[in-house]
C-alpha atoms as a PDB file:
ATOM      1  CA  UNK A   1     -31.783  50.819  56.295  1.00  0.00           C
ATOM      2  CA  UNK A   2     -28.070  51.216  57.046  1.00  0.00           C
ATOM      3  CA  UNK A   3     -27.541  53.203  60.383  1.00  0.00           C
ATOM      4  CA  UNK A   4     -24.589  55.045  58.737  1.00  0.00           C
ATOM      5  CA  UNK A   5     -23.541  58.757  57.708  1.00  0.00           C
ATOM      6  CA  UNK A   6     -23.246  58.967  53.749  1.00  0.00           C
ATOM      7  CA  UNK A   7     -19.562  58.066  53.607  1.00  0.00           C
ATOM      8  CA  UNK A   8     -20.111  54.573  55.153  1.00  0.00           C
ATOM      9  CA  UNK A   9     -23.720  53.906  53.812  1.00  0.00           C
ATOM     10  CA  UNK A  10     -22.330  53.187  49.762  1.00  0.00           C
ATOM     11  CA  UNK A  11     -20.109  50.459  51.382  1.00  0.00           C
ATOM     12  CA  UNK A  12     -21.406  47.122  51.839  1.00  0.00           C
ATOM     13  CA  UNK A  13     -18.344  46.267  53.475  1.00  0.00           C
ATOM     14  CA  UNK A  14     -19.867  48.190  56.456  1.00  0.00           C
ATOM     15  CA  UNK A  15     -23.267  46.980  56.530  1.00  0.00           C
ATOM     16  CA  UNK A  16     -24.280  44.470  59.533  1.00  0.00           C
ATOM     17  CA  UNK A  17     -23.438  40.741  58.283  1.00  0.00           C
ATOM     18  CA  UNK A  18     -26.587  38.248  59.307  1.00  0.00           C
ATOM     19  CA  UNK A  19     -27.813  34.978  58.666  1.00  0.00           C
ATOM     20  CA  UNK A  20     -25.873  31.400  59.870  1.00  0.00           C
ATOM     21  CA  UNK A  21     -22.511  30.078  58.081  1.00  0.00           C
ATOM     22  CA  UNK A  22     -23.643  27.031  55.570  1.00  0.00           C
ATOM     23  CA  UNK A  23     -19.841  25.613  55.573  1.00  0.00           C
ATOM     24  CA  UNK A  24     -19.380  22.146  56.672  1.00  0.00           C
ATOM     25  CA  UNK A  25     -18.268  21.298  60.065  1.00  0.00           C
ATOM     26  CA  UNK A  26     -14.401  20.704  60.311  1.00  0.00           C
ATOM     27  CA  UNK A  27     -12.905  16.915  61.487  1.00  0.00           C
ATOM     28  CA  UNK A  28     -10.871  16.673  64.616  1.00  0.00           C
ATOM     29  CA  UNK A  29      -7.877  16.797  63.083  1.00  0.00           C
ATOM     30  CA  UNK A  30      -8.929  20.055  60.870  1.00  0.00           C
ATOM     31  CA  UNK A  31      -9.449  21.625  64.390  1.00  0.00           C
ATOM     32  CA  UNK A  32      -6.249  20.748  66.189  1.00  0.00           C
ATOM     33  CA  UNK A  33      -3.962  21.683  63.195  1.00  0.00           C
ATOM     34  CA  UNK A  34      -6.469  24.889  62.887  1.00  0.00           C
ATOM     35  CA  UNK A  35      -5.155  25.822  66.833  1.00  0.00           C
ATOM     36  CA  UNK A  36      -1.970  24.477  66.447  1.00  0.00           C
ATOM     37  CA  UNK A  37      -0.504  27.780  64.009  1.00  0.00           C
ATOM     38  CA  UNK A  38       0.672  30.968  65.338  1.00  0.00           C
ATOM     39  CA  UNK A  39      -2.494  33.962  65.118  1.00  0.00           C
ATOM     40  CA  UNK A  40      -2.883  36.232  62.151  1.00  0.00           C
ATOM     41  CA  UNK A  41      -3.462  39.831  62.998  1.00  0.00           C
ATOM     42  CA  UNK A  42      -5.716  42.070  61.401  1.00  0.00           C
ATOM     43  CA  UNK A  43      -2.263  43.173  58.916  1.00  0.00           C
ATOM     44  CA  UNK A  44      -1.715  39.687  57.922  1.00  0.00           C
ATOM     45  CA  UNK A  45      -5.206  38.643  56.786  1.00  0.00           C
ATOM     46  CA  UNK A  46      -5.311  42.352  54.920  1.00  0.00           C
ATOM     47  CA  UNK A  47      -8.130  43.298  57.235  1.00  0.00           C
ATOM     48  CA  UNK A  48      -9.871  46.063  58.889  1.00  0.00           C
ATOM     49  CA  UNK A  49      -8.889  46.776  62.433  1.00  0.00           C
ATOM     50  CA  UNK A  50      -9.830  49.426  65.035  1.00  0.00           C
ATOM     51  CA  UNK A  51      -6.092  50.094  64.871  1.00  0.00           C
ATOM     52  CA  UNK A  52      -5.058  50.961  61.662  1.00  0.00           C
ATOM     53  CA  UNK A  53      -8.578  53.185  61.164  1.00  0.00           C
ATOM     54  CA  UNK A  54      -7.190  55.109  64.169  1.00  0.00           C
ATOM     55  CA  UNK A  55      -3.778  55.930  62.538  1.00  0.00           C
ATOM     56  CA  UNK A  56      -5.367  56.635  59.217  1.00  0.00           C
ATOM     57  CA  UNK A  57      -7.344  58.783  61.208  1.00  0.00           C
ATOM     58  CA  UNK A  58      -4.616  60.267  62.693  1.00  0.00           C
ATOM     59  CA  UNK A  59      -2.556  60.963  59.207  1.00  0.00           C
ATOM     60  CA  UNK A  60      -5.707  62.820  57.807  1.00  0.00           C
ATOM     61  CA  UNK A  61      -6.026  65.135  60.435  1.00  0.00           C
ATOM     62  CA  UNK A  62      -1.852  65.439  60.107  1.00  0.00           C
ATOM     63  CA  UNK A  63      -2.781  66.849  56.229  1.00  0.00           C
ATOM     64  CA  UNK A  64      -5.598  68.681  57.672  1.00  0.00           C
ATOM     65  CA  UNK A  65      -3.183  70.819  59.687  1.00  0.00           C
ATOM     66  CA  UNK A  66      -0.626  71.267  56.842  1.00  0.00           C
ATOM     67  CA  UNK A  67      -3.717  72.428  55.010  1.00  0.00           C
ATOM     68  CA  UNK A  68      -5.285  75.046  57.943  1.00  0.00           C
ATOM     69  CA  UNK A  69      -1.127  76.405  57.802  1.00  0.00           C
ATOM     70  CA  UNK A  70      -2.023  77.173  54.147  1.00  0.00           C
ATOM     71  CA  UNK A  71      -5.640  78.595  54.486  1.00  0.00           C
ATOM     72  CA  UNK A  72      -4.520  80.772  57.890  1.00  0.00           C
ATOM     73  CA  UNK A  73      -2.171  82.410  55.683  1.00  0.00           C
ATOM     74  CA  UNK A  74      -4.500  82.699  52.470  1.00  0.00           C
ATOM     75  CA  UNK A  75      -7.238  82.835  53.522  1.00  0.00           C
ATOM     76  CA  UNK A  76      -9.239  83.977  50.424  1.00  0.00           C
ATOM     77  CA  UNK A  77      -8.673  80.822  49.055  1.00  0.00           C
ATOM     78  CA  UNK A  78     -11.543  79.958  52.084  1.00  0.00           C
ATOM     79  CA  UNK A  79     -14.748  79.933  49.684  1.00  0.00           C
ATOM     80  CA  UNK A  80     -12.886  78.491  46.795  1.00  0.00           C
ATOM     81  CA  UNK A  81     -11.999  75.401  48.768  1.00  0.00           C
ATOM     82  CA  UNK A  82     -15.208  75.127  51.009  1.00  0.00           C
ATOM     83  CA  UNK A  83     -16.793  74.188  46.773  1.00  0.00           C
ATOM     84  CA  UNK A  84     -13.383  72.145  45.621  1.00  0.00           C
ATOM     85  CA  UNK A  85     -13.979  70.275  49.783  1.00  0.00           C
ATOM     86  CA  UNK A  86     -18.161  69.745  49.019  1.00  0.00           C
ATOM     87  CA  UNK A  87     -17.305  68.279  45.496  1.00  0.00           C
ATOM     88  CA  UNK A  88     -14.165  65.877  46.963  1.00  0.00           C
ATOM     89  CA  UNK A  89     -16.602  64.579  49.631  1.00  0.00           C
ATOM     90  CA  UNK A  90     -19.404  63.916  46.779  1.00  0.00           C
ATOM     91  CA  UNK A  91     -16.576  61.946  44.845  1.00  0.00           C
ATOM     92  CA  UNK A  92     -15.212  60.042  48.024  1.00  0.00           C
ATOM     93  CA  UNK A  93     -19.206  59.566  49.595  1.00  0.00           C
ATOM     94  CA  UNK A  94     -20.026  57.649  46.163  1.00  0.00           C
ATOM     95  CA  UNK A  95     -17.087  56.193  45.616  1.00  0.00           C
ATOM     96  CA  UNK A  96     -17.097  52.286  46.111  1.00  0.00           C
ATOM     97  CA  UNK A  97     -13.395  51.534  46.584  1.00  0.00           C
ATOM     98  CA  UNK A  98     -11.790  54.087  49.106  1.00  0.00           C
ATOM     99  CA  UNK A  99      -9.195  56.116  46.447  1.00  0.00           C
ATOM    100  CA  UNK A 100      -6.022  57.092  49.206  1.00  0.00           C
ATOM    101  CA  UNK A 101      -5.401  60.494  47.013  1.00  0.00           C
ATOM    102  CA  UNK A 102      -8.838  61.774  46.830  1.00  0.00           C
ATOM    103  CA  UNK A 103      -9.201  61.057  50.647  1.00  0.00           C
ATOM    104  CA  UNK A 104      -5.811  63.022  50.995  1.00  0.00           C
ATOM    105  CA  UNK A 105      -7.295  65.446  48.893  1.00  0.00           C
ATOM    106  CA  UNK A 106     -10.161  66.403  50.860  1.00  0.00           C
ATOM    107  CA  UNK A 107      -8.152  66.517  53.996  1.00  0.00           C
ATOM    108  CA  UNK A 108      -6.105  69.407  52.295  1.00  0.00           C
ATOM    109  CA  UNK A 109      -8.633  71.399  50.810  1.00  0.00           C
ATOM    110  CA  UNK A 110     -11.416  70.975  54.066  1.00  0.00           C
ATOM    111  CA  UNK A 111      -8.040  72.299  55.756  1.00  0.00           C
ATOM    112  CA  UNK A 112      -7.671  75.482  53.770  1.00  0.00           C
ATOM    113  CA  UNK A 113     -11.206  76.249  53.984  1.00  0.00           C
ATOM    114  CA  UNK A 114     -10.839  75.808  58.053  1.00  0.00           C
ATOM    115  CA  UNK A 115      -7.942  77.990  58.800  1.00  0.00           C
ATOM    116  CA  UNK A 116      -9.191  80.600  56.297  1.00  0.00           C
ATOM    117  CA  UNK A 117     -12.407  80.572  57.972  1.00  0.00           C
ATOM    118  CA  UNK A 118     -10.804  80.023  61.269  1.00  0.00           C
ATOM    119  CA  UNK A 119      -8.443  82.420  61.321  1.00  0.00           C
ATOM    120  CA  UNK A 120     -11.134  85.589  59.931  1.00  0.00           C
ATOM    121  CA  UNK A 121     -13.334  84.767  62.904  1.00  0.00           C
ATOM    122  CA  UNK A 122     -10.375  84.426  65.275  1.00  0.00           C
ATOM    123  CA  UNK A 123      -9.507  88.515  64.449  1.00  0.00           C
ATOM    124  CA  UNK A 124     -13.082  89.168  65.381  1.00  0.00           C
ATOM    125  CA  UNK A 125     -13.537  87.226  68.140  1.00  0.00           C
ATOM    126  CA  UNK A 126     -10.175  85.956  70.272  1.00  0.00           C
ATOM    127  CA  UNK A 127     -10.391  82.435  71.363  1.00  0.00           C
ATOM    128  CA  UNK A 128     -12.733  81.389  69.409  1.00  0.00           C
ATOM    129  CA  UNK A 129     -10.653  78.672  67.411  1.00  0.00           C
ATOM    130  CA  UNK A 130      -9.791  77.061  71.094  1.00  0.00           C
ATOM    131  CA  UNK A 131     -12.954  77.166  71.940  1.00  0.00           C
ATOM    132  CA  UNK A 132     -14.348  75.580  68.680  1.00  0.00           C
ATOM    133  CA  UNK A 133     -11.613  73.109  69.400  1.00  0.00           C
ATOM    134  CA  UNK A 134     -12.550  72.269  72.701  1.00  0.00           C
ATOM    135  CA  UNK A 135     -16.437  72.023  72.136  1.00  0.00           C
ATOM    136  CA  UNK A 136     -15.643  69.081  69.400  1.00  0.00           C
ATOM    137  CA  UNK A 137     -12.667  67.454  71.170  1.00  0.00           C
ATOM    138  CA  UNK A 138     -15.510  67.337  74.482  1.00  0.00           C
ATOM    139  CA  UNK A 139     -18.606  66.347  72.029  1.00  0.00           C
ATOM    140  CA  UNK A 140     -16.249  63.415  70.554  1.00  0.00           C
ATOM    141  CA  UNK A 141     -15.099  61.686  73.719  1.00  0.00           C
ATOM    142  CA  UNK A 142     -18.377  62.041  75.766  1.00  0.00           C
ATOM    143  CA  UNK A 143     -19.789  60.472  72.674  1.00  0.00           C
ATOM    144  CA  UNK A 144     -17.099  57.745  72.186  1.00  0.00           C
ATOM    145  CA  UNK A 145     -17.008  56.632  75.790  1.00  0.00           C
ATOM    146  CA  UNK A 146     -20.711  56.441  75.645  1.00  0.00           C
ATOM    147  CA  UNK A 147     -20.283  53.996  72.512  1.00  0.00           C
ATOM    148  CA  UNK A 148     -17.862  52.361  73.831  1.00  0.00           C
ATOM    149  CA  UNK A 149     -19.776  51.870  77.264  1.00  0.00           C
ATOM    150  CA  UNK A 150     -22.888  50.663  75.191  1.00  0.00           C
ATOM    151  CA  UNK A 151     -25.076  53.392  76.665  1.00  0.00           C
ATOM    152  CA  UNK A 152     -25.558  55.115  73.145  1.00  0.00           C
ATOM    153  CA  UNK A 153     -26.559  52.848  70.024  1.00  0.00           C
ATOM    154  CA  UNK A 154     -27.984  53.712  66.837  1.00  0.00           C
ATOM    155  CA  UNK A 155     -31.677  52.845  66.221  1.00  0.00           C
ATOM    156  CA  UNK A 156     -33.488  52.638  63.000  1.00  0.00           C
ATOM    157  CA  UNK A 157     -36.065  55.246  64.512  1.00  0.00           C
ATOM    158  CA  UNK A 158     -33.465  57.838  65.541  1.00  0.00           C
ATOM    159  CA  UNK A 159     -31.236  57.165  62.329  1.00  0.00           C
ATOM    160  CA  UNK A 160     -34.579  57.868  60.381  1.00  0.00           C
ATOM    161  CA  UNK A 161     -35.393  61.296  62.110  1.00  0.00           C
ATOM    162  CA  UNK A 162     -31.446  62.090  61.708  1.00  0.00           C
ATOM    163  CA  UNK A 163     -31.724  60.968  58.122  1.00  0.00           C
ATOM    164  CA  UNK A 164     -35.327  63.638  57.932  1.00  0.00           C
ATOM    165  CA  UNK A 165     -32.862  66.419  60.135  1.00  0.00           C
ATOM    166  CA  UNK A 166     -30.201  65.916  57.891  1.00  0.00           C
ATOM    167  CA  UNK A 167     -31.922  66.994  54.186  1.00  0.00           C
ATOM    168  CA  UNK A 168     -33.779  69.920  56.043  1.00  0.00           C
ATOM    169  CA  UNK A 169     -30.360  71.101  57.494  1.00  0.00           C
ATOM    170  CA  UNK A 170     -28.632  70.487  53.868  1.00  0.00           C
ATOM    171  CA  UNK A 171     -31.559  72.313  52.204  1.00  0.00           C
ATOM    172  CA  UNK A 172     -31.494  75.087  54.531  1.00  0.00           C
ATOM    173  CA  UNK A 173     -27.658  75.501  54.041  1.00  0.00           C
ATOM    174  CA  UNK A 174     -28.153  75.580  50.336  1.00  0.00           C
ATOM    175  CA  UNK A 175     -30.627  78.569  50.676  1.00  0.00           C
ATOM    176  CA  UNK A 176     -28.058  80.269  53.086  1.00  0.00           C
ATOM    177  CA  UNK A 177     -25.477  80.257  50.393  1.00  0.00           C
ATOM    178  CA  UNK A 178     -27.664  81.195  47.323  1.00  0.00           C
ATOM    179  CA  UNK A 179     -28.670  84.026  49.601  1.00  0.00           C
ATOM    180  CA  UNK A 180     -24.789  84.908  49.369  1.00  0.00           C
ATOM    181  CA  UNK A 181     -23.851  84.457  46.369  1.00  0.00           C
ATOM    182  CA  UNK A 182     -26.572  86.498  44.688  1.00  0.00           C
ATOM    183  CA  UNK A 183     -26.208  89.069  47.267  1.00  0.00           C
ATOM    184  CA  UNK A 184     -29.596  88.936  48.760  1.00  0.00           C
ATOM    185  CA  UNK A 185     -27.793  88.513  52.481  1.00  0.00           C
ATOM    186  CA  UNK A 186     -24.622  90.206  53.758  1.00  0.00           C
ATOM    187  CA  UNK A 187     -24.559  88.254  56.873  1.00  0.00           C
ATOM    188  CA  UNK A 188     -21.317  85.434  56.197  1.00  0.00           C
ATOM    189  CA  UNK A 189     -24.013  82.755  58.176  1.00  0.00           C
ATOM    190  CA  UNK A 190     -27.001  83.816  56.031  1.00  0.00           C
ATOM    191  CA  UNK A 191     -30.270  83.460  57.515  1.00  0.00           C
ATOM    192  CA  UNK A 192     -28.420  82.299  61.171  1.00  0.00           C
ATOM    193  CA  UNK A 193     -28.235  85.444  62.235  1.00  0.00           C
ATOM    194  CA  UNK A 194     -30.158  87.833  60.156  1.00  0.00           C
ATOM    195  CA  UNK A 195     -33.740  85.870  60.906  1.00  0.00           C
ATOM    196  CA  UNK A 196     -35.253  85.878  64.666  1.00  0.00           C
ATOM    197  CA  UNK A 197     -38.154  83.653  66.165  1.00  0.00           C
ATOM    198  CA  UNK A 198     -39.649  85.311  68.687  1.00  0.00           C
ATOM    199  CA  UNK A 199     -36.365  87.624  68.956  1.00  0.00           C
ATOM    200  CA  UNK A 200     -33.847  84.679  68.883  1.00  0.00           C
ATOM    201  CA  UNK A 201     -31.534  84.374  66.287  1.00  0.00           C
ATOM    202  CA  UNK A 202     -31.813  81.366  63.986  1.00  0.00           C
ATOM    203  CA  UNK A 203     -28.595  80.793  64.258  1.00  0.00           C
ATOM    204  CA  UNK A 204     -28.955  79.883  68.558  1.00  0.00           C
ATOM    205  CA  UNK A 205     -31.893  77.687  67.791  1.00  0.00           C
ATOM    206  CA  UNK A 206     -30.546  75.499  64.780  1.00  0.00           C
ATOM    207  CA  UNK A 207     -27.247  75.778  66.128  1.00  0.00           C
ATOM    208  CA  UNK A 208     -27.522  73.508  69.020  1.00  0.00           C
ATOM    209  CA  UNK A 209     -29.655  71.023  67.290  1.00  0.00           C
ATOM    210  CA  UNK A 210     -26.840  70.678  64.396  1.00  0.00           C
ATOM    211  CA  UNK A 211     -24.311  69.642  66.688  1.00  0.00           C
ATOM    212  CA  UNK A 212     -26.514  67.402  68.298  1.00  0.00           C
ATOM    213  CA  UNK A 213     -27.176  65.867  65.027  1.00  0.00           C
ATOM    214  CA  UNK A 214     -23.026  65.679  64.653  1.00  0.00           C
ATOM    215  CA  UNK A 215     -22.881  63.797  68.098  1.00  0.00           C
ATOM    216  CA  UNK A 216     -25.523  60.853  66.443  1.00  0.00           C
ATOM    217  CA  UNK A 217     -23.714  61.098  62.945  1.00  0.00           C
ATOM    218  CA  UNK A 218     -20.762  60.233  65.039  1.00  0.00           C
ATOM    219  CA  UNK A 219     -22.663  57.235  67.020  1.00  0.00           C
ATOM    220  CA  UNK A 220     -23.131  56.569  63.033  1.00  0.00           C
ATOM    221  CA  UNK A 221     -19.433  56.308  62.875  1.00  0.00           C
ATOM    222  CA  UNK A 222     -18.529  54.462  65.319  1.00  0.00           C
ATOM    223  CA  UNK A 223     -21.258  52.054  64.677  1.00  0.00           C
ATOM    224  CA  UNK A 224     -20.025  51.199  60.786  1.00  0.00           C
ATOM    225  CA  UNK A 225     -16.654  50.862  62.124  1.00  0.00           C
ATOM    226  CA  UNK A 226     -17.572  48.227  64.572  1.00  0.00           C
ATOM    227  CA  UNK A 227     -19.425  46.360  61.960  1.00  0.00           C
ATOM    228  CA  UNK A 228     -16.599  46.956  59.660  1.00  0.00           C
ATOM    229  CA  UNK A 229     -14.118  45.241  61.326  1.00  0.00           C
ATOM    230  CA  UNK A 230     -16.197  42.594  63.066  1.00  0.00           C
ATOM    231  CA  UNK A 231     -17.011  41.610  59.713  1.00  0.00           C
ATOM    232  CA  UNK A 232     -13.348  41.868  58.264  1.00  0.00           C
ATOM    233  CA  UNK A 233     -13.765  44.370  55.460  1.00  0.00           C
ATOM    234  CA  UNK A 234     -10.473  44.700  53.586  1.00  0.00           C
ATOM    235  CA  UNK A 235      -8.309  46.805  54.988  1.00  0.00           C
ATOM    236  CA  UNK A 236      -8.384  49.540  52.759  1.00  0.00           C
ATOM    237  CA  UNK A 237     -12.309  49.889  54.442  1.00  0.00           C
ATOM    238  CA  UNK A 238     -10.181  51.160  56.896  1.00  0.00           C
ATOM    239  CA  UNK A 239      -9.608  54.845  54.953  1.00  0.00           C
ATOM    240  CA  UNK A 240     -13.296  54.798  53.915  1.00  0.00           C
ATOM    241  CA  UNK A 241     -13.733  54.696  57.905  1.00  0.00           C
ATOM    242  CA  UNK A 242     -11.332  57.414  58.436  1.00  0.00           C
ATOM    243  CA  UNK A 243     -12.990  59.628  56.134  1.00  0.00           C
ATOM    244  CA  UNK A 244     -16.228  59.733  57.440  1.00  0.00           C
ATOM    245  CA  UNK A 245     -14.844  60.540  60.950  1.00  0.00           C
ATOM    246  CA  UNK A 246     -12.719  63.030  59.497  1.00  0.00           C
ATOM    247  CA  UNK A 247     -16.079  64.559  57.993  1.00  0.00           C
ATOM    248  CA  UNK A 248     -18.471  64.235  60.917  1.00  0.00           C
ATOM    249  CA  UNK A 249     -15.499  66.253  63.236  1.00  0.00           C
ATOM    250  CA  UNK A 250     -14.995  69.029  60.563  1.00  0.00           C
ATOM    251  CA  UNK A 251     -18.937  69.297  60.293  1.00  0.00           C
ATOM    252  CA  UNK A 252     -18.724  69.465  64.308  1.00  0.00           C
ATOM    253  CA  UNK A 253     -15.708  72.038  64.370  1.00  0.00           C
ATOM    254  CA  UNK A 254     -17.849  74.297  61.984  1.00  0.00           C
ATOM    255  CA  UNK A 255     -20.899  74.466  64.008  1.00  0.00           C
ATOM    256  CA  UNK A 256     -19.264  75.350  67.230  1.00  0.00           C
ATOM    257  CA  UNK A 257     -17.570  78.193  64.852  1.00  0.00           C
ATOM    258  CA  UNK A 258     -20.593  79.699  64.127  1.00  0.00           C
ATOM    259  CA  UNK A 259     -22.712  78.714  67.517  1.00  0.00           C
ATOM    260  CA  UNK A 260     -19.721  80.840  68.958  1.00  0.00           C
ATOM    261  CA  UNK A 261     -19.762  83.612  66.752  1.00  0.00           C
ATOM    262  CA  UNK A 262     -23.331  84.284  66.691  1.00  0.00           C
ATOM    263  CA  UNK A 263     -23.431  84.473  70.443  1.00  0.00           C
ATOM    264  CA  UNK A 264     -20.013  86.747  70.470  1.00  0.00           C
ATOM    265  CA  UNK A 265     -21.490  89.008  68.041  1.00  0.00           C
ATOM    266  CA  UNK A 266     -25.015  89.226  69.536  1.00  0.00           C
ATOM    267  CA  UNK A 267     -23.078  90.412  73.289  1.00  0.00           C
END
């Protein structure tokens, strides 16, 4: 089973590499003319690096402003681009070769459905957009520097409970928005805040537990990466890796939205 969100699981180019080399052993001579040339980076062998992931990265979430600009100041065009973002992730999750426009793509339109969103909630409830922010920016690093520390790994145990979290939570998000659409539910989180257990709100229970499901999708992340690039996937891998970061964050960014919102609206 490949410990990997969706986006890097349809790539074999970020699956773990095992088994011995069969090549033959090289001569002496092989080996000293082997040392003797200058070092290829990752950009002259056309491979993956840690690097160039980061500024592809970087120029998604550029996009993904430009579009939150756009949504901020439309933002009807939320819901329309929340359906236009789900299908562009469908298209990129499936896709084997990383297309640069459709990645693009998705950055735009997941950024118009965030500032609409963003900004809606934000007239309700002051601060809440910096305080989204600041909940993902602090789930991200504590979880990158516990990667990077090696004190957090992916299992095949945990990555099968995730996998088991991850269809319930999808299910459970499809019934909140056919409750919408057909007007059963007036509530814009559905069944988060309109349900109680034992006079909690759904929304505080599942809340918490779907970010810490975004903290292991990102341990998910980081984990293809590593095996990307230890591997040397082509460098285009390197977008593929970008967009499934990209996707875990916004998924992260979201939930704190609504974690906030239910418990600013229940005060």
């Amino acid at each position: 089973m490949a410990l990997s969100n969706p986006a890097f699981s349809k790539t074999p180019e970020f699956a773990q590499k095992r088994g011995a080399s069969t090549a033959a052993p090289l001569t002496d001579e092989e080996l000293n003319a082997m040392y003797g040339r200058p070092s290829a980076g990752p950009t002259d062998t056309d491979r993956m690096s840690y690097d160039d992931t980061i500024v592809k990265t970087a120029a998604m979430f550029a996009v993904l402003l430009v579009g939150g600009v756009v949504g901020a100041f439309n933002p009807i065009l939320a819901l329309p681009a929340a359906l236009v973002g789900f299908v562009l992730a469908m298209v990129n999750i499936f896709k084997k070769k990383p297309s640069v426009a459709l990645i693009m793509a998705y950055s735009v339109v997941q950024g118009v459905f965030i500032g609409g969103i963003s900004f809606l909630l934000e007239g309700q409830f002051e601060g809440i957009i910096l305080q989204a922010t600041m909940g993902t920016l602090i789930v991200f690093a504590v979880t990158l520097a516990l990667f990077a520390s090696g004190k957090v790994r992916a299992s095949k145990r945990a990555t099968k409970i995730f996998m088991i979290a991850g269809i319930s939570y999808a299910a459970f998000s499809l019934v909140n928005l056919g409750l919408q659409v057909f007007g059963v539910s007036q509530d814009p989180w559905g069944l988060y805040t309109g349900a109680n257990i034992f006079g909690i709100p759904l929304g505080l229970i599942i809340g918490p537990l779907a970010i810490l499901m975004g903290a292991y999708s990102l341990v998910l992340d980081f984990t293809s990466v590593k095996q990307g690039v230890e591997s040397g996937a082509p460098r285009i891998m390197g977008w593929k890796a970008a967009f499934g970061l990209v996707m875990t964050i916004i998924w992260l960014y979201i939930e704190f939205l609504r974690l906030i919102a239910i418990i600013r609206g229940s005060n």
